[in-house]
Protein backbone atom coordinates (compact mmCIF):
# COMPACT_ATOMS: atom_id res chain seq x y z
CA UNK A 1 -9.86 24.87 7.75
CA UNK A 2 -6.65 25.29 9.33
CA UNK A 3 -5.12 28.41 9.38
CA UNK A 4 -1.73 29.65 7.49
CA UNK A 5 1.02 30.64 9.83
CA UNK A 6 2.08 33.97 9.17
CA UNK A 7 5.72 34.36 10.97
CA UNK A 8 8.07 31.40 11.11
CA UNK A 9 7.71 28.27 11.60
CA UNK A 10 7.17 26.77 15.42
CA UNK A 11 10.42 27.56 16.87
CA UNK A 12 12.24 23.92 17.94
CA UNK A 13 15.19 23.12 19.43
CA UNK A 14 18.06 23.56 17.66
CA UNK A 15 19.76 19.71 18.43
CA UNK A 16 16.74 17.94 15.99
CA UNK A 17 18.43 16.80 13.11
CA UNK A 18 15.62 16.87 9.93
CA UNK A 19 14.83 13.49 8.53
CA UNK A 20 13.30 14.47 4.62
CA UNK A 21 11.88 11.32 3.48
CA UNK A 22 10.06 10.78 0.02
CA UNK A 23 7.43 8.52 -0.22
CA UNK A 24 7.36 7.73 -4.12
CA UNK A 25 6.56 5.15 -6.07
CA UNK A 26 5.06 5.58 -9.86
CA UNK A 27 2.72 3.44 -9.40
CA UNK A 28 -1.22 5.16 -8.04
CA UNK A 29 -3.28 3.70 -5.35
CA UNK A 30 -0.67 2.10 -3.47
CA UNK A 31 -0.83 3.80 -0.05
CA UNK A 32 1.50 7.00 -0.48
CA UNK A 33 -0.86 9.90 0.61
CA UNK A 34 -2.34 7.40 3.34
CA UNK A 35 1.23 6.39 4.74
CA UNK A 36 1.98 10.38 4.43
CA UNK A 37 -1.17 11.25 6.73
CA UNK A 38 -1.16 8.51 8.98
CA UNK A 39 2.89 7.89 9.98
CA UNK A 40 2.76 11.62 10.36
CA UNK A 41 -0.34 10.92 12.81
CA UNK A 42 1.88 8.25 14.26
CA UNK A 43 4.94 10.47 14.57
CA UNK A 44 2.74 13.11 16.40
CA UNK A 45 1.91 10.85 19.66
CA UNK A 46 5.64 10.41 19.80
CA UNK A 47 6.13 14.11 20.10
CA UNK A 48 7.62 14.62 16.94
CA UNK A 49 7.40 17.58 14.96
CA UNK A 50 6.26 16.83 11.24
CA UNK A 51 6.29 18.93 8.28
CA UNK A 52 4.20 16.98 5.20
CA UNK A 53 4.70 18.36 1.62
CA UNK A 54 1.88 18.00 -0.65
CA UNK A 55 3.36 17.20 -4.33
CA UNK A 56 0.69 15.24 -5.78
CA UNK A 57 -1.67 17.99 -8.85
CA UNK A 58 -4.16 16.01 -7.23
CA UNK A 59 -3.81 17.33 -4.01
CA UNK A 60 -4.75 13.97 -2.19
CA UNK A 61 -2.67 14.46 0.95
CA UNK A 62 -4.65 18.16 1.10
CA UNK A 63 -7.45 17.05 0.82
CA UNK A 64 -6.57 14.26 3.51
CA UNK A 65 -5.36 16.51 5.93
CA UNK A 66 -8.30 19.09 5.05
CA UNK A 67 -6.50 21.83 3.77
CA UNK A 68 -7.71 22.57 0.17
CA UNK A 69 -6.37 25.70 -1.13
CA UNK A 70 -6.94 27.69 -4.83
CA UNK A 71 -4.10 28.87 -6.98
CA UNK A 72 -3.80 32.21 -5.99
CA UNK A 73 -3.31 30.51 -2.13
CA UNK A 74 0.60 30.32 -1.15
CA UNK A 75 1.65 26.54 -1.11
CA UNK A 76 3.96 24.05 -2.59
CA UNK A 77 3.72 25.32 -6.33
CA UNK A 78 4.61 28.74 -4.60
CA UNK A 79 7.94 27.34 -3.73
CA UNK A 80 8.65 25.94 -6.60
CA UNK A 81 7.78 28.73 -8.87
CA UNK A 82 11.42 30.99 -10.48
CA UNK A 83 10.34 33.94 -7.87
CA UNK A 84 8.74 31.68 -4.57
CA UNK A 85 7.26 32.99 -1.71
CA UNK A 86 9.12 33.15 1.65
CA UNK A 87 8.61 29.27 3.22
CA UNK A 88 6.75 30.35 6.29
CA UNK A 89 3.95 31.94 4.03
CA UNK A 90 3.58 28.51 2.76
CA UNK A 91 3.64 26.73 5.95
CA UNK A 92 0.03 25.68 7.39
CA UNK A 93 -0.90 24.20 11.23
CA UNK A 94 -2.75 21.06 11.66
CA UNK A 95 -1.93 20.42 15.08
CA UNK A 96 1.05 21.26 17.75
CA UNK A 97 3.25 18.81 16.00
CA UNK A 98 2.19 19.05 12.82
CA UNK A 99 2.68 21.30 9.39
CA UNK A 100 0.97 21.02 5.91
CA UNK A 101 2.62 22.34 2.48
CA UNK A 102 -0.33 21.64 0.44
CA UNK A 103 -0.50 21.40 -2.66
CA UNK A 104 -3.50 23.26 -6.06
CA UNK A 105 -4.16 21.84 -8.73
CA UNK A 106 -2.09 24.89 -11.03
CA UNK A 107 0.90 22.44 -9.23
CA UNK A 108 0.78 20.49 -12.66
CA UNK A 109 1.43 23.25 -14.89
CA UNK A 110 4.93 23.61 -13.34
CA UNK A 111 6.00 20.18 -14.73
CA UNK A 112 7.61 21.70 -18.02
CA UNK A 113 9.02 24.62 -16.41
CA UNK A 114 10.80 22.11 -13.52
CA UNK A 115 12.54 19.86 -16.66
CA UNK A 116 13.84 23.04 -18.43
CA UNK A 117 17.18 22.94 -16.33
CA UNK A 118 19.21 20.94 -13.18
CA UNK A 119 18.70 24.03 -11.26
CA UNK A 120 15.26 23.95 -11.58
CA UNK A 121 15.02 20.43 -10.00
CA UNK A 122 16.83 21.69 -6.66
CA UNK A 123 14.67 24.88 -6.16
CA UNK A 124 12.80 22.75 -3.43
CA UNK A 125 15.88 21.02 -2.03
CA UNK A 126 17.12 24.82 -1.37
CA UNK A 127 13.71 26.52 -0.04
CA UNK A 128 13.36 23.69 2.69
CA UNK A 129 16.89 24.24 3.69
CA UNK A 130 15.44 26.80 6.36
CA UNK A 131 13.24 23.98 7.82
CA UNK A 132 16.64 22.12 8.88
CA UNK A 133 16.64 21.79 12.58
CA UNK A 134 12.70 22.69 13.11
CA UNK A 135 10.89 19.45 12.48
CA UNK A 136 12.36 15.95 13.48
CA UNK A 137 10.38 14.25 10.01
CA UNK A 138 10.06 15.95 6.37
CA UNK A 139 7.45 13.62 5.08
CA UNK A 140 7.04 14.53 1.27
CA UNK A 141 4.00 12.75 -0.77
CA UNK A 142 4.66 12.14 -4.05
CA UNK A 143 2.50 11.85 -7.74
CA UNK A 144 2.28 8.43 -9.10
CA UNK A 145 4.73 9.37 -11.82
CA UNK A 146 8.37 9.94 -11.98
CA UNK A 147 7.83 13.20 -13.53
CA UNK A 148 9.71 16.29 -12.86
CA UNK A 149 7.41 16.37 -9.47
CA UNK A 150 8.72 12.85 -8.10
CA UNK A 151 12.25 13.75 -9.07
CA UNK A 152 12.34 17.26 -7.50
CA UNK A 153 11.23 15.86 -4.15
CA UNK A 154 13.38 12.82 -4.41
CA UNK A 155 16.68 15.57 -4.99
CA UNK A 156 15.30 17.31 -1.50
CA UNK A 157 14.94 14.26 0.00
CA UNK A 158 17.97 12.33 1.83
CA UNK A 159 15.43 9.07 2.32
CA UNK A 160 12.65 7.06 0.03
CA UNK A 161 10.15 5.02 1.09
CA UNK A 162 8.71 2.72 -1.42
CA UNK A 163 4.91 1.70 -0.53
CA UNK A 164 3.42 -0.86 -2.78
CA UNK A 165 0.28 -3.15 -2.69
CA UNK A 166 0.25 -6.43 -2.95
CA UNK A 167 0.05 -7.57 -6.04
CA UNK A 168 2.23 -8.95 -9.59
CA UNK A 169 2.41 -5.57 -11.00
CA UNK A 170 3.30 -3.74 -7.93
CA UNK A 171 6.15 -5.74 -7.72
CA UNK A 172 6.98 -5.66 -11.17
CA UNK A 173 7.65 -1.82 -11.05
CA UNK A 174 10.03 -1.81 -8.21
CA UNK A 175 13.14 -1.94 -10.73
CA UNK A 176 12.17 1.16 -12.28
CA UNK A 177 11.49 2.83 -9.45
CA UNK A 178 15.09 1.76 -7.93
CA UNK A 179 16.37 2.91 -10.71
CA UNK A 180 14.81 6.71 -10.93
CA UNK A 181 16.39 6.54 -7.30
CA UNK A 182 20.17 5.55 -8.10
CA UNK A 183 19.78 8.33 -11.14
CA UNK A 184 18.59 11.10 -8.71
CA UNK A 185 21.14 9.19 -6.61
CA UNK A 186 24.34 9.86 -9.08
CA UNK A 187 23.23 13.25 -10.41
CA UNK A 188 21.85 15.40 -8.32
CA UNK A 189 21.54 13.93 -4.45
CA UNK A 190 24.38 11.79 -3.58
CA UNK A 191 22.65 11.46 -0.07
CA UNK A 192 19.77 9.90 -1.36
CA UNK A 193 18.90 6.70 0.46
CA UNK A 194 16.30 4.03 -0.07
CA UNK A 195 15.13 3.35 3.54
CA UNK A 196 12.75 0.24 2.40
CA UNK A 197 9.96 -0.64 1.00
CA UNK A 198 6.62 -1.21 2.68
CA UNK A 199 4.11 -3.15 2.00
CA UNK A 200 0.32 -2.11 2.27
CA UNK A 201 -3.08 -3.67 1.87
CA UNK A 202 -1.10 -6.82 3.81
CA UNK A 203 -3.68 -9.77 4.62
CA UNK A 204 -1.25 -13.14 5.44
CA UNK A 205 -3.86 -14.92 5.05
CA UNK A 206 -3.61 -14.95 1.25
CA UNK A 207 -1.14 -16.54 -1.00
CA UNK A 208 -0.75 -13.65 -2.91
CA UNK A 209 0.65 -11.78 0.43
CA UNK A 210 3.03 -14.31 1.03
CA UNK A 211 4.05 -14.37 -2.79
CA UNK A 212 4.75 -10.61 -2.85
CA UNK A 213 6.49 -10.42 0.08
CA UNK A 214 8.59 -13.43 -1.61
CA UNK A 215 9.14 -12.04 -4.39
CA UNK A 216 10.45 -8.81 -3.02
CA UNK A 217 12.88 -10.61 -0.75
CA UNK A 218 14.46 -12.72 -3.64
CA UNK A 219 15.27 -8.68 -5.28
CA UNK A 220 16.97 -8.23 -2.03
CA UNK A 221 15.70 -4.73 -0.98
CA UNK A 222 15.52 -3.26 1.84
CA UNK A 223 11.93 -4.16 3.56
CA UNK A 224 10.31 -3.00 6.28
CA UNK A 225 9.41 -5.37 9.60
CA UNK A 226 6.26 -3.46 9.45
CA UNK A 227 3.22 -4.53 6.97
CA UNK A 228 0.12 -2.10 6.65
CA UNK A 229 -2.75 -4.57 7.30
CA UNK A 230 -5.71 -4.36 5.38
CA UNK A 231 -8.38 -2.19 7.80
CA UNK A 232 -11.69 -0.66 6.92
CA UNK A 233 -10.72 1.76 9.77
CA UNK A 234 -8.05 3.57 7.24
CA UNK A 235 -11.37 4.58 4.89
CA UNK A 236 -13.69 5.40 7.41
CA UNK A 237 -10.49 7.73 8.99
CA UNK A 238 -10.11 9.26 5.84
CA UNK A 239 -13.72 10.68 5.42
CA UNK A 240 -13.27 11.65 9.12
CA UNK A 241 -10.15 14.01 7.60
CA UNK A 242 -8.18 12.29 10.86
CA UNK A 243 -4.99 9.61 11.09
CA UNK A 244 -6.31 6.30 11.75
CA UNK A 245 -3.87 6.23 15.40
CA UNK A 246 -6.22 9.10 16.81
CA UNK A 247 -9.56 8.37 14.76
CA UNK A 248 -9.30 4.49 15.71
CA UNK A 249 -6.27 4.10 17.78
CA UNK A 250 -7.17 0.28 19.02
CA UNK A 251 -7.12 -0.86 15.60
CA UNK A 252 -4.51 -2.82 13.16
CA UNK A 253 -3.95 -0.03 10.97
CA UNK A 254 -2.72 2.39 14.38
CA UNK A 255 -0.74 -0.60 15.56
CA UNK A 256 0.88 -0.78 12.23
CA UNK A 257 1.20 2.83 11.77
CA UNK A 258 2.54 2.92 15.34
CA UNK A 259 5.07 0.34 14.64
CA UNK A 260 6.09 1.88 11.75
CA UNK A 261 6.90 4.79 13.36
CA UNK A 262 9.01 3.27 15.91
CA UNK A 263 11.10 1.12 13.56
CA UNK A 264 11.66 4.36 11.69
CA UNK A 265 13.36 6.10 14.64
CA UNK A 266 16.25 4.54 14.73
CA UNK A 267 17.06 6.02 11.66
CA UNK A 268 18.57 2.90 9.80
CA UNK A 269 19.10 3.49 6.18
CA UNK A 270 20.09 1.08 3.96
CA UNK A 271 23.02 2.81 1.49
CA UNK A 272 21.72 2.26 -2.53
CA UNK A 273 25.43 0.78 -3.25
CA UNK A 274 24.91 -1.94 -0.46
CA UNK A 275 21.69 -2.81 -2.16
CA UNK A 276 23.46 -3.20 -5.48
CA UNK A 277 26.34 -5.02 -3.96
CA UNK A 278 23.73 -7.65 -2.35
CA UNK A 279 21.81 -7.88 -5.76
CA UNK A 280 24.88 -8.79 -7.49
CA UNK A 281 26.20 -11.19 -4.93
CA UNK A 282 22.48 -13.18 -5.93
């Protein structure tokens, strides 16, 4: 098991600018926790320093990046909490590049105390403010709800990205979840951005591929170039505990990863109000 840092966080240089991106989407099973681990993987072989938050009760993205921790263990709930721990106590290595928040399962018994006020909702936004400058990428995995969970890492986050499968419903649900954003948007996060959505479990050999990808397209939303192929690799690198780019790094699901990545660094968001201009121009 990895070990907890103790003093602060890996000291970086001061000119990295933090990227906090959310990857949320209400719907479960549609490739958050794996996107988390593996563009963090991905991120890592370009020498960039990653911090991923753990805010799934289920602990997935833990578990994923084999960290599993009990509740009297400092982590994300710890942060959260009224009284929180200092950040760094919270913080744990995975690698030279890479940082774990992770997440027990006592995180779900903070979901009442989280709606109870507005300031409740920012404590996160205001504990990571110390990480600004020391990681280039705040990835933060989200439940499959839009609980008070979802919506406090969506008001610390200044990006979203919006995995979904392919499939009707998937597609279906992207309204709602565009609209959870433009409320977080307007009332607590006004630099909330919806950076696209990406499409996993991708095989264009299938009509229903080509129909979801359609049918995202005609809601003019942002989308990503890049499309998570379906890969047995992304299992098998899962059991291993490793991202797919170092457990199988000559397969599609690196190359995807990889590409992700890369059209990521440019850092073009897509502004909420251009996205509701477009849809109304349609």
């Amino acid at each position: 098991m990895a070990t907890r840092k103790t003093g602060n966080v890996t000291p970086i240089p001061p000119a990295r600018l933090t990227r906090y991106i959310a990857l949320a989407n209400h719907k479960g099973g549609v490739g958050k926790t794996t996107t988390a681990m593996n563009l963090a993987g991905a991120l890592v072989l370009k020498e960039r320093k990653v911090l991923v938050i753990d805010m799934d009760p289920q602990c997935n993205a833990s578990i994923a990046f084999n960290i599993m921790i009990p509740k009297n263990e400092p982590g994300v709930r710890h942060l959260l909490k009224e009284t929180p721990l200092p950040l760094s106590q919270c913080i744990y290595e995975c690698g030279p590049y890479c940082d774990l928040i992770p997440a027990d399962v006592g995180l779900a018994e903070l979901q009442s105390e989280l709606l109870q006020g507005p300031k409740a909702r920012t404590r996160l936004r205001e504990r990571l403010k110390t990480c600004e400058g020391k990681y280039d990428f705040i990835l933060i995995d989200c439940p499959p709800d839009l609980g008070a969970l979802t919506q406090s890492a969506l008001v610390a986050a200044t990006e979203v990205i919006v995995p979904i499968d392919i499939g009707f419903f998937s597609v279906a649900g992207l309204a709602r979840m565009m609209e959870i954003i433009e409320e977080i948007r307007e009332t607590y996060n006004p630099d909330l951005r919806m950076t696209g959505v990406l499409l996993t479990k991708y095989d264009n050999r299938t009509t229903l591929s080509s129909d979801t990808l359609d049918s995202i397209e005609e809601q003019r939303l942002p989308l990503f170039k890049t499309k998570i192929r379906i890969c047995v690799d992304i299992i098998r690198a899962q059991i291993a505990r490793l991202p797919v780019n170092l457990y199988a790094p000559e397969s599609h699901a690196a190359e995807d990863y990889a590409a992700l990545a890369e059209e990521l660094l440019p850092a073009k968001v897509i502004p909420l109000r251009q996205v509701r201009h477009k849809v109304a121009q349609k």
